[in-house]
Structures are given as structure tokens and as C-alpha cells.
PDB file of N, CA and C in Angstrom:
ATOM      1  N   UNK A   1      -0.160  -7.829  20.203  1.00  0.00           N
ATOM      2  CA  UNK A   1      -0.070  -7.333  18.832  1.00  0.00           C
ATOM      3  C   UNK A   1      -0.472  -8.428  17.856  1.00  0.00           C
ATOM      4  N   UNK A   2      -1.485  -8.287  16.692  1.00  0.00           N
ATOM      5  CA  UNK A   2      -1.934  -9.185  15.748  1.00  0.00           C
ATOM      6  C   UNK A   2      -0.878  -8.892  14.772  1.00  0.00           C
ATOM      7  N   UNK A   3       0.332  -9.817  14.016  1.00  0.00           N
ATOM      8  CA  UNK A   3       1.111  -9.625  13.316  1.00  0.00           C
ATOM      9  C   UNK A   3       0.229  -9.963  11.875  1.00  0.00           C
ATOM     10  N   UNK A   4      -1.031 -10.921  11.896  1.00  0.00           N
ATOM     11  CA  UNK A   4      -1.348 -11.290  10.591  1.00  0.00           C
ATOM     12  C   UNK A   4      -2.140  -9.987  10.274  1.00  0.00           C
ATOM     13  N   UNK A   5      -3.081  -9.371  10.995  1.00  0.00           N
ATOM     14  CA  UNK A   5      -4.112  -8.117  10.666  1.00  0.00           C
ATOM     15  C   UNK A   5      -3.612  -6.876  11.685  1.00  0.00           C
ATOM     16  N   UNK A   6      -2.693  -6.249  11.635  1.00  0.00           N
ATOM     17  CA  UNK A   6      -2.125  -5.160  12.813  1.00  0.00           C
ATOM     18  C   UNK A   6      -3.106  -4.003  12.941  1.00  0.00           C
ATOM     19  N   UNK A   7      -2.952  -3.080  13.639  1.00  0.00           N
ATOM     20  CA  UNK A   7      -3.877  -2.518  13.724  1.00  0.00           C
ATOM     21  C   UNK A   7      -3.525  -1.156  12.901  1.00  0.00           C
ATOM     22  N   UNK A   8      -2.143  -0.905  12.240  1.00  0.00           N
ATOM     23  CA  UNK A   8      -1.931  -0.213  11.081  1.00  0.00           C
ATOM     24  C   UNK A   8      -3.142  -0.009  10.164  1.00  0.00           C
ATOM     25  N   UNK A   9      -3.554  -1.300   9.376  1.00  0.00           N
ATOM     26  CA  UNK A   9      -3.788  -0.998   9.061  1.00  0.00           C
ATOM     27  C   UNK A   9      -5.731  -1.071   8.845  1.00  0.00           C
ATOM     28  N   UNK A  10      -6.265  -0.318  10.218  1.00  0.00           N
ATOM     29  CA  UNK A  10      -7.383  -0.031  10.529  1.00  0.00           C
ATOM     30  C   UNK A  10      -7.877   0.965  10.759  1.00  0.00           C
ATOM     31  N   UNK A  11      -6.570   2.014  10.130  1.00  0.00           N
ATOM     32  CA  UNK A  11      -7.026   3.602  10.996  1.00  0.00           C
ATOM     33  C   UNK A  11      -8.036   4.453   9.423  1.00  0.00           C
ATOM     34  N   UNK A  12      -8.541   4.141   8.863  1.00  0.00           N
ATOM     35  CA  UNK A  12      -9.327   4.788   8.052  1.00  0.00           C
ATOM     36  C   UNK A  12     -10.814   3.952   7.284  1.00  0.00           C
ATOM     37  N   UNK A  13     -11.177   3.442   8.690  1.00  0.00           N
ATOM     38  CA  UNK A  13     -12.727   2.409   8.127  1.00  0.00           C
ATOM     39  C   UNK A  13     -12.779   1.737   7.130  1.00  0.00           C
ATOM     40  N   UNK A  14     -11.661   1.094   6.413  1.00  0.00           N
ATOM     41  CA  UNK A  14     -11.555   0.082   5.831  1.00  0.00           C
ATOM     42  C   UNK A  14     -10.000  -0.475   4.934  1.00  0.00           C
ATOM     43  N   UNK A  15      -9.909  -1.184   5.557  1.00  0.00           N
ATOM     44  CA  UNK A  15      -8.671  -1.740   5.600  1.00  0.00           C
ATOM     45  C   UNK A  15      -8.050  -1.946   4.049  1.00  0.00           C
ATOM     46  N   UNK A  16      -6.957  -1.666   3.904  1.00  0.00           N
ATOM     47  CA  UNK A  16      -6.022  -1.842   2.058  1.00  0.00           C
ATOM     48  C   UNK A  16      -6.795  -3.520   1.231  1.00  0.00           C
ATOM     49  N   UNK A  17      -6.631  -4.313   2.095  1.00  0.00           N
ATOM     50  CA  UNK A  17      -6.908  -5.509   1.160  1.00  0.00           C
ATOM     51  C   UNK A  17      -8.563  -5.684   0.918  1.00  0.00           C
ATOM     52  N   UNK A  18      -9.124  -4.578   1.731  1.00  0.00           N
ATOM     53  CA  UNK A  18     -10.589  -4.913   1.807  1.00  0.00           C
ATOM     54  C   UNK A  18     -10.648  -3.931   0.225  1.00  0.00           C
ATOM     55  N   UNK A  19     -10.114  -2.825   0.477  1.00  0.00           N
ATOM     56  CA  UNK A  19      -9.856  -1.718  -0.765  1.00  0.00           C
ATOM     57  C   UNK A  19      -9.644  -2.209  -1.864  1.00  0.00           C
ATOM     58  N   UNK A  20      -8.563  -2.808  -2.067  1.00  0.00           N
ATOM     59  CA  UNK A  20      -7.838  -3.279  -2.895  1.00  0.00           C
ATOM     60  C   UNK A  20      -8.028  -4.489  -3.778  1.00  0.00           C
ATOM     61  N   UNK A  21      -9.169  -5.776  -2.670  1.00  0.00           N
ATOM     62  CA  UNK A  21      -9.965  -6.542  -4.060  1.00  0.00           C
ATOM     63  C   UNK A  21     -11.190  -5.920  -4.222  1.00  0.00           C
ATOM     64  N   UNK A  22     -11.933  -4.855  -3.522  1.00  0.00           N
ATOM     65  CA  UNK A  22     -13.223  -4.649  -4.413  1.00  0.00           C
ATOM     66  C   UNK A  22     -13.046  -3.514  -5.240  1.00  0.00           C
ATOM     67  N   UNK A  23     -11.966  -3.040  -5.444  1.00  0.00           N
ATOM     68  CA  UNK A  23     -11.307  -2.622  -7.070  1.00  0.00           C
ATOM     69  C   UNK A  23     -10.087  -2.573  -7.951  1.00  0.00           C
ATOM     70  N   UNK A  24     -10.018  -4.047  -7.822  1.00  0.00           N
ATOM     71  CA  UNK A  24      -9.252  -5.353  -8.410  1.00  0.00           C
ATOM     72  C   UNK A  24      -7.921  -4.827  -8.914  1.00  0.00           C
ATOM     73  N   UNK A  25      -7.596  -4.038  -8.203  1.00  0.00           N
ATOM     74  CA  UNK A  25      -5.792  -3.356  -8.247  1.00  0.00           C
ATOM     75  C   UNK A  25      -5.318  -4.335  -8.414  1.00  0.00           C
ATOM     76  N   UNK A  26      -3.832  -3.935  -9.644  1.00  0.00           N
ATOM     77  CA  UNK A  26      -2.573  -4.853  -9.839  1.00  0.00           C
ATOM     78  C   UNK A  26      -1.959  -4.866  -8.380  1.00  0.00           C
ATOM     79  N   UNK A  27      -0.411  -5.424  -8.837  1.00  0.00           N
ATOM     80  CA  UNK A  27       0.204  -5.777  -7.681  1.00  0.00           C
ATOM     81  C   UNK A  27       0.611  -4.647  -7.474  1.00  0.00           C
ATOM     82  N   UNK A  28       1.064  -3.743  -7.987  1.00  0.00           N
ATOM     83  CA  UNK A  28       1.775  -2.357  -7.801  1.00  0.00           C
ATOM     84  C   UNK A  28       0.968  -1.201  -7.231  1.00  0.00           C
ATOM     85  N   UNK A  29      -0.505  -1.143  -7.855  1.00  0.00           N
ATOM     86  CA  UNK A  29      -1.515  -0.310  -6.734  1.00  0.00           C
ATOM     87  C   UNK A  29      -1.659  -1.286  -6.002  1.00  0.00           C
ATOM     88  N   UNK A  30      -1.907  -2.096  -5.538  1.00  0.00           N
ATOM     89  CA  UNK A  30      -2.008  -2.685  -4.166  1.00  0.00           C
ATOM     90  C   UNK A  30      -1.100  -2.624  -3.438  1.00  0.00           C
ATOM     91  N   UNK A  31       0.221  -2.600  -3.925  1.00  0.00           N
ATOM     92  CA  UNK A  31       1.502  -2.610  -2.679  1.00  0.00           C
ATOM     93  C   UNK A  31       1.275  -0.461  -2.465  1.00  0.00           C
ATOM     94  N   UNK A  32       1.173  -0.010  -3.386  1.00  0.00           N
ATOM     95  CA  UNK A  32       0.800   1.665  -3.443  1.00  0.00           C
ATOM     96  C   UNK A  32      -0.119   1.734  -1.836  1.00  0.00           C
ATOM     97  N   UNK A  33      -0.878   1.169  -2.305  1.00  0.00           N
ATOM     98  CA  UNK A  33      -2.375   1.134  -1.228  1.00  0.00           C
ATOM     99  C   UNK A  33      -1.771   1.516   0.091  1.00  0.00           C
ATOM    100  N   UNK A  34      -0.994  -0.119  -0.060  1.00  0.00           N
ATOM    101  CA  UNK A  34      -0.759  -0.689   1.307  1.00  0.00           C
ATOM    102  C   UNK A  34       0.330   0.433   2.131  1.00  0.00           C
ATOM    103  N   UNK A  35       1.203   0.775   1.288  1.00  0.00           N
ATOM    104  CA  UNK A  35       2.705   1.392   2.052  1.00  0.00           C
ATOM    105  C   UNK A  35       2.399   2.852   2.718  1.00  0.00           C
ATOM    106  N   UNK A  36       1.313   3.493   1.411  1.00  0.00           N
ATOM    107  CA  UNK A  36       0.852   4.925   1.736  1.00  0.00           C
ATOM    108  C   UNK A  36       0.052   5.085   3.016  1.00  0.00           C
ATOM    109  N   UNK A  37      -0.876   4.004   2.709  1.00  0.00           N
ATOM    110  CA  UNK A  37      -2.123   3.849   4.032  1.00  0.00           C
ATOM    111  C   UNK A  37      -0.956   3.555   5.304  1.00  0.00           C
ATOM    112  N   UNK A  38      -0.104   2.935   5.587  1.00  0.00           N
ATOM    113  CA  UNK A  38       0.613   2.366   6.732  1.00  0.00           C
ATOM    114  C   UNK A  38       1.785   3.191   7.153  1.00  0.00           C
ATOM    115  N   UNK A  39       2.503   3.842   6.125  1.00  0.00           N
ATOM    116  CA  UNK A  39       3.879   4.923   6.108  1.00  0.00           C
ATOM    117  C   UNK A  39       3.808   5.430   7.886  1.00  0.00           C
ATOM    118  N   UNK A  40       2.958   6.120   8.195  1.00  0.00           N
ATOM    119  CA  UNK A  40       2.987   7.251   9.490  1.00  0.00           C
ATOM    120  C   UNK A  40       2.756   6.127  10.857  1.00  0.00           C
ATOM    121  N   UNK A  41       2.586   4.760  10.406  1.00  0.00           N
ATOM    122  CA  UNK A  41       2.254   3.815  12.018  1.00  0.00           C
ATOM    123  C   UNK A  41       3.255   2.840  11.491  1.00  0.00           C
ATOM    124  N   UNK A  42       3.657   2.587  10.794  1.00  0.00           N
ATOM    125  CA  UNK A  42       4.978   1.455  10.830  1.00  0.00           C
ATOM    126  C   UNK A  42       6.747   2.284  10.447  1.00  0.00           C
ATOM    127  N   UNK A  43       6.762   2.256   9.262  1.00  0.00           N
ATOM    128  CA  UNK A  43       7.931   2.142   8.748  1.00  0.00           C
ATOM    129  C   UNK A  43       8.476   4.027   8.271  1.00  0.00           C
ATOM    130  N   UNK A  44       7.399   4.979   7.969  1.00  0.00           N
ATOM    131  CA  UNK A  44       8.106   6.303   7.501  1.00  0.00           C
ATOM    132  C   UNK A  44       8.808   6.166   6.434  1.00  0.00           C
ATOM    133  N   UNK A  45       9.891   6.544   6.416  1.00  0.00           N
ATOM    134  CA  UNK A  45      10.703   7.176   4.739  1.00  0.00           C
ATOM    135  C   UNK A  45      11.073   5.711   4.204  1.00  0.00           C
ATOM    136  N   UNK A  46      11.378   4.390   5.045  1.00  0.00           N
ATOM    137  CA  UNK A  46      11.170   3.132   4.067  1.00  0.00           C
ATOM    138  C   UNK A  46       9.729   2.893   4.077  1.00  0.00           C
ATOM    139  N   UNK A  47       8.500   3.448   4.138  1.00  0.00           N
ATOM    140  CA  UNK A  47       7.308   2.690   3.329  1.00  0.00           C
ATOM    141  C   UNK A  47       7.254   3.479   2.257  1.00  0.00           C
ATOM    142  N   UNK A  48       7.551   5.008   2.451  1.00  0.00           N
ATOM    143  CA  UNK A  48       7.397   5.898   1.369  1.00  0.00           C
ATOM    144  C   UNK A  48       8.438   5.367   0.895  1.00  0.00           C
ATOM    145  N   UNK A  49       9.243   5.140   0.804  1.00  0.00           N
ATOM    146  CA  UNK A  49      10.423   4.783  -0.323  1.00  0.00           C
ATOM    147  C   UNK A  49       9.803   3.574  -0.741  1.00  0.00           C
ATOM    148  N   UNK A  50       9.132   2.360  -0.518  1.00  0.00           N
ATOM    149  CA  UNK A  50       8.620   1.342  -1.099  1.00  0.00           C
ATOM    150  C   UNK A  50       7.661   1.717  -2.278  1.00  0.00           C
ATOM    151  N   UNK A  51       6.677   2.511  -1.262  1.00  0.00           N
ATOM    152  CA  UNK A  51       5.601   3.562  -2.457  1.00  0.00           C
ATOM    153  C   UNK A  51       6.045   4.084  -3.709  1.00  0.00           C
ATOM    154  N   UNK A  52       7.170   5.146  -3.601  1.00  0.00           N
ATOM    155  CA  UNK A  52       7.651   5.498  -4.523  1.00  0.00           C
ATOM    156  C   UNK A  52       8.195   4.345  -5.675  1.00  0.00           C
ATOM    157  N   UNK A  53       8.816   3.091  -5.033  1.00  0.00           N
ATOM    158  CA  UNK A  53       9.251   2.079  -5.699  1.00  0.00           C
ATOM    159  C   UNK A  53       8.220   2.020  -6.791  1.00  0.00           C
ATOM    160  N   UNK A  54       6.899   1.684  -6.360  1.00  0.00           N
ATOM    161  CA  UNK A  54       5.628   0.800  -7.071  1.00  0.00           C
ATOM    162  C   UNK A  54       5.076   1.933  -8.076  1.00  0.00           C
ATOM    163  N   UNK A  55       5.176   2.700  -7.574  1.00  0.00           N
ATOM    164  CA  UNK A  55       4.985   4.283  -8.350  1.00  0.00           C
ATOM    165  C   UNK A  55       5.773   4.261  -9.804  1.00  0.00           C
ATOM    166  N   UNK A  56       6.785   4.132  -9.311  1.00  0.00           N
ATOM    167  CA  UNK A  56       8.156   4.356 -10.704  1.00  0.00           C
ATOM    168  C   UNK A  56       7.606   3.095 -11.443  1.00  0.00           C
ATOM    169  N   UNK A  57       7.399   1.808 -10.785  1.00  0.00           N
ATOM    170  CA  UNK A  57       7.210   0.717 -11.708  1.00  0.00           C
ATOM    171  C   UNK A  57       6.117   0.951 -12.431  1.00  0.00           C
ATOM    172  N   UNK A  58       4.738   1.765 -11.808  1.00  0.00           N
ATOM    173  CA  UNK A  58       3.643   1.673 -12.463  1.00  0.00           C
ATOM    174  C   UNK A  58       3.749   2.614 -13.813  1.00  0.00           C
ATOM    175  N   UNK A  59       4.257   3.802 -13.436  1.00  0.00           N
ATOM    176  CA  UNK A  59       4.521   4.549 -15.176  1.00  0.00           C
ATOM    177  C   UNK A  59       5.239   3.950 -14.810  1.00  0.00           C
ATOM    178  N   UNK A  60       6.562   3.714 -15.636  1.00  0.00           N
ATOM    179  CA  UNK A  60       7.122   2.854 -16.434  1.00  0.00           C
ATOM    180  C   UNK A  60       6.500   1.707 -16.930  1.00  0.00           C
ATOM    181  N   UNK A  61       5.739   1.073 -16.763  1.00  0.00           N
ATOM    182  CA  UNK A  61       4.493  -0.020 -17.215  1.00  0.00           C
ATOM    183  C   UNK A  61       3.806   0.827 -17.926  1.00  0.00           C
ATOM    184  N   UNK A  62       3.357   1.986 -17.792  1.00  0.00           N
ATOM    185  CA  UNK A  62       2.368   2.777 -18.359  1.00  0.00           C
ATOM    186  C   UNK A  62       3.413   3.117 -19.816  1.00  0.00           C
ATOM    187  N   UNK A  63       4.402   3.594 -19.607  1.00  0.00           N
ATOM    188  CA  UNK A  63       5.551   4.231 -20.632  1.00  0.00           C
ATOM    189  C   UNK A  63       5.829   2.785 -21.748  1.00  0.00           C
ATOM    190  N   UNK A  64       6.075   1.934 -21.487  1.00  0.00           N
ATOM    191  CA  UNK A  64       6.477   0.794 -22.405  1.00  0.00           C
ATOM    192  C   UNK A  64       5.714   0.352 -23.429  1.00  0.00           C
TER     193      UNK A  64
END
């Protein structure tokens, strides 16, 4: 098992961080990216619950 590049997250021809700097997402869509793309091969209702986390933060950033 590669713990630095897993194979999570390789199942849709291009990987979250490859996504994620060539359209220069904050930290909150990038953690979005990451939890949604990975939810069903790692973690389930805690990645979606992380997601949702970054979600609430992003409106609310949007709301202020």
C-alpha cells in the first residue's frame, strides 16, 4: 500500500491534487475535492461528514 499517493485516489483519471492546482481551489474546495472523490474507498459517512464540514465553511465565507 502507497500511504503518500494511495490508490483512492486514482479511480477517476486524474487525481484531486492534480485537479485541484490546475484550478487553483482554496483550502475548503480542495479538502471538498479530496473527501467527495475518496468517501466510497476510504472513510464513508466520516469523509462525507468532513465534506459537509468544508461545505458549511465555504457558504458561510460566502455569507459574511
Amino acid at each position: 500500500m502507497d500511504n503518500i499517493n494511495p490508490s483512492h485516489y486514482k479511480e477517476w483519471g486524474v487525481e484531486p491534487i492534480d485537479y485541484n492546482i490546475s484550478n487553483s481551489l482554496n483550502f475548503c474546495e480542495w479538502n471538498i475535492v479530496k473527501y467527495i472523490t475518496r468517501y466510497r474507498y476510504k472513510n464513508w459517512l466520516e469523509d462525507l461528514e468532513k465534506c459537509r464540514f468544508y461545505i458549511d465553511k465555504l457558504i458561510k465565507w460566502f455569507k459574511d
